[in-house]
C-alpha atoms as a PDB file:
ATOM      1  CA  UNK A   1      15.337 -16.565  39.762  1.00  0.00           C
ATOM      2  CA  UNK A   2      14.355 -18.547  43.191  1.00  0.00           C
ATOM      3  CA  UNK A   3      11.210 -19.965  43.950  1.00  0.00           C
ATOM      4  CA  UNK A   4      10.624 -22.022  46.658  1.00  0.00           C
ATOM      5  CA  UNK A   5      14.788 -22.305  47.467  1.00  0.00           C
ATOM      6  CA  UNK A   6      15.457 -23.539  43.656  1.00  0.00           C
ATOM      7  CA  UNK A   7      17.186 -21.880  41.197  1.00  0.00           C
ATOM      8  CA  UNK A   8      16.232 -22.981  37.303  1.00  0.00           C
ATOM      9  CA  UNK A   9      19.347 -23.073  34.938  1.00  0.00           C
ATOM     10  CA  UNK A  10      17.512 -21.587  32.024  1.00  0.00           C
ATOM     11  CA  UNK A  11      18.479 -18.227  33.608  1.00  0.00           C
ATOM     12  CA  UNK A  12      22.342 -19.437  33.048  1.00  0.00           C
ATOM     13  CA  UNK A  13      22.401 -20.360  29.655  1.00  0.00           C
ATOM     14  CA  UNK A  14      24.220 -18.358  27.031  1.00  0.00           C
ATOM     15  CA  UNK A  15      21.337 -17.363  24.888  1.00  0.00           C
ATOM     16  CA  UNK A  16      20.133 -14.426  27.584  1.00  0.00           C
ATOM     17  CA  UNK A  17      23.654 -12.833  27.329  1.00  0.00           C
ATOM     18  CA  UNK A  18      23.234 -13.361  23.574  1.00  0.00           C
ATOM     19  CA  UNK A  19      19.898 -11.434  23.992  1.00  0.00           C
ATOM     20  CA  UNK A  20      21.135  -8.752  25.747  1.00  0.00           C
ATOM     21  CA  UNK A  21      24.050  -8.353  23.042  1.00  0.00           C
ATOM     22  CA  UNK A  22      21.324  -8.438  20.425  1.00  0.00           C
ATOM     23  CA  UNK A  23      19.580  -5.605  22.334  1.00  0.00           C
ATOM     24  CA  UNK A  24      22.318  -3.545  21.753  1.00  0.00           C
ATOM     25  CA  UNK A  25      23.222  -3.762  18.824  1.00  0.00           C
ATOM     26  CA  UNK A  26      19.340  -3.206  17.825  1.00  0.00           C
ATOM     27  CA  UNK A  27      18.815  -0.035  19.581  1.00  0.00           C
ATOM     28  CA  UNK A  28      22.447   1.591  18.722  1.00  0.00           C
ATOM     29  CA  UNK A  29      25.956   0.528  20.283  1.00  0.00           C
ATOM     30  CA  UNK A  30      26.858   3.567  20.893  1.00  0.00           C
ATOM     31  CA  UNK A  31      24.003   5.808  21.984  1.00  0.00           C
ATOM     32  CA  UNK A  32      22.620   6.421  25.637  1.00  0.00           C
ATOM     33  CA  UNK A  33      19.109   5.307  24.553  1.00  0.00           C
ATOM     34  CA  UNK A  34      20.189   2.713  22.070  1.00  0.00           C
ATOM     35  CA  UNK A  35      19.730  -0.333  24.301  1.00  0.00           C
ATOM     36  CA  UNK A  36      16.796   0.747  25.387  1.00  0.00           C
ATOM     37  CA  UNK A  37      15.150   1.137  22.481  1.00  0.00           C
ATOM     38  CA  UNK A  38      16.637  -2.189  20.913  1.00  0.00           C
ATOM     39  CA  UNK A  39      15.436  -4.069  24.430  1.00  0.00           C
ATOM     40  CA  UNK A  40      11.949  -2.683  23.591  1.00  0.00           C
ATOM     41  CA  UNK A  41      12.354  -3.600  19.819  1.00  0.00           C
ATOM     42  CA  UNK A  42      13.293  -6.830  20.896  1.00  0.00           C
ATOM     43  CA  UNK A  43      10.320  -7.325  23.042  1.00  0.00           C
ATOM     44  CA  UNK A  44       7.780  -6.451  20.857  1.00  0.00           C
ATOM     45  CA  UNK A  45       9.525  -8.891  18.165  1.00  0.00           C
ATOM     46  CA  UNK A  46       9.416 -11.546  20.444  1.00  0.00           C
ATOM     47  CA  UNK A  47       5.712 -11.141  21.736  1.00  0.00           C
ATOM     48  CA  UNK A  48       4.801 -10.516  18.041  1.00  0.00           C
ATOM     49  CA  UNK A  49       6.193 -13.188  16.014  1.00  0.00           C
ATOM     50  CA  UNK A  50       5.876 -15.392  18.882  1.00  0.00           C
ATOM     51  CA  UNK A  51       2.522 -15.518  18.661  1.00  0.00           C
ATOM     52  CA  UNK A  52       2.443 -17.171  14.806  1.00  0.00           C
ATOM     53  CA  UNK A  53       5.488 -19.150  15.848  1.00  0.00           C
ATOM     54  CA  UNK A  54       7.394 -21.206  18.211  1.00  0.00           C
ATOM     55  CA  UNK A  55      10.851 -20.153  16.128  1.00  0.00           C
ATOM     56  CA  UNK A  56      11.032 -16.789  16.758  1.00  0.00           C
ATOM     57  CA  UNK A  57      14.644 -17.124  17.770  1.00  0.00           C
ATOM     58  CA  UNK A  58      14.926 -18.064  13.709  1.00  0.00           C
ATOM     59  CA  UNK A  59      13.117 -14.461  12.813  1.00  0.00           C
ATOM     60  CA  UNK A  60      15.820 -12.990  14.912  1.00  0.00           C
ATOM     61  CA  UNK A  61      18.468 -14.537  13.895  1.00  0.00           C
ATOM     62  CA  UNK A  62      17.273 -12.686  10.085  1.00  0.00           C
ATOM     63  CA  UNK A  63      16.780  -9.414  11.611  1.00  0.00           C
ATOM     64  CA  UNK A  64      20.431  -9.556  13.174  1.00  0.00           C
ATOM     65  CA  UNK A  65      22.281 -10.281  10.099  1.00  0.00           C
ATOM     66  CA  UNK A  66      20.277  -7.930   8.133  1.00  0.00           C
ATOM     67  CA  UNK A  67      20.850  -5.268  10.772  1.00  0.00           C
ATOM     68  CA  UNK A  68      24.672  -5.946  10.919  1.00  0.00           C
ATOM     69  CA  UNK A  69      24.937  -5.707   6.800  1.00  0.00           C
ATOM     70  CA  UNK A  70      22.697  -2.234   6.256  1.00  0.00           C
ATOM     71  CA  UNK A  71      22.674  -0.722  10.270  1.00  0.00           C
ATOM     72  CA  UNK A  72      25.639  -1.007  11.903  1.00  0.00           C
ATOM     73  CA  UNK A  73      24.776   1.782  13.943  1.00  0.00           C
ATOM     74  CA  UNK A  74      21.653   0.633  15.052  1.00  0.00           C
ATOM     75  CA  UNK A  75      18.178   2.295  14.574  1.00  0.00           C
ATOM     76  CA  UNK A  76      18.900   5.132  16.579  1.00  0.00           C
ATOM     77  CA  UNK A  77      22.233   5.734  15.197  1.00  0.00           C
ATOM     78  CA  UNK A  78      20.375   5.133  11.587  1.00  0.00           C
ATOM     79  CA  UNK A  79      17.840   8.043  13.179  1.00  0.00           C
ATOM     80  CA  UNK A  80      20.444  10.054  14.234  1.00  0.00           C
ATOM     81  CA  UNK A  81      22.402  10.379  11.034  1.00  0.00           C
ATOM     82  CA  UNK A  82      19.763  10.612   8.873  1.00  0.00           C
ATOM     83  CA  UNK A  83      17.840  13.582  10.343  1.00  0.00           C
ATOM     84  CA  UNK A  84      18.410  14.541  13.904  1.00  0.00           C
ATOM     85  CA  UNK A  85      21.955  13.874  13.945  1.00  0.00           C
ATOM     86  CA  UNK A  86      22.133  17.714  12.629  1.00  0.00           C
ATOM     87  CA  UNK A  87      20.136  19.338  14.803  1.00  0.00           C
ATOM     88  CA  UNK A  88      21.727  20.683  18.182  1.00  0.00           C
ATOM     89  CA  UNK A  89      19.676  18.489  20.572  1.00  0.00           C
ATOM     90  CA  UNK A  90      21.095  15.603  19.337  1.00  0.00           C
ATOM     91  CA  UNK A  91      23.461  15.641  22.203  1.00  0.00           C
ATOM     92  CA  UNK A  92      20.706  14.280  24.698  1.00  0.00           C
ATOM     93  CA  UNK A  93      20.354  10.750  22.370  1.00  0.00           C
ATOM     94  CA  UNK A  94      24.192  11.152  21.302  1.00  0.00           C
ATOM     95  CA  UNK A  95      26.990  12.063  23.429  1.00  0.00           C
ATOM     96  CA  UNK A  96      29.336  12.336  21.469  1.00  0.00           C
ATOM     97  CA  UNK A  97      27.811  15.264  19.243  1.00  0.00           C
END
């Protein structure tokens, strides 16, 4: 980001790569829509609990490890095998079905 012919190294530091990593995982790895949906998941977490507290990066930090233990798949891939994953449109949020 430039304004005014500077550029501000916040943009540069590792924790928006981590962020976008986080995204995916969130949303589904290996789903179409799976980012997407984790990058709006992850919004919404961030405007939320930022609002009661400056450590929102801790909340996260919870949410990741529990999704890596119980959803490895992500919420959509949690969605997708639970009820939709049978169905024949499936193949619009999964490619691979």
């Amino acid at each position: 980001m430039t304004v005014d012919a500077s550029v501000f190294p916040d943009l540069m530091f590792w924790t928006l790569s981590l962020e976008i990593l986080i995204m995916c995982l969130l949303g589904g790895w290996f789903t179409f829509f799976g980012p997407m949906l984790g990058a709006a998941i992850m919004v919404l977490l961030r405007t939320f609990v930022g609002i009661y507290t400056e450590y929102w990066t801790l909340i996260l930090g919870i949410v990741l490890m529990l999704l890596i233990f119980f959803m490895p798949d992500g919420v959509l891939g949690m969605i997708l095998k639970s009820g939709i994953g049978s169905r024949k449109d499936a193949s619009v949020f999964h490619p691979k079905a």
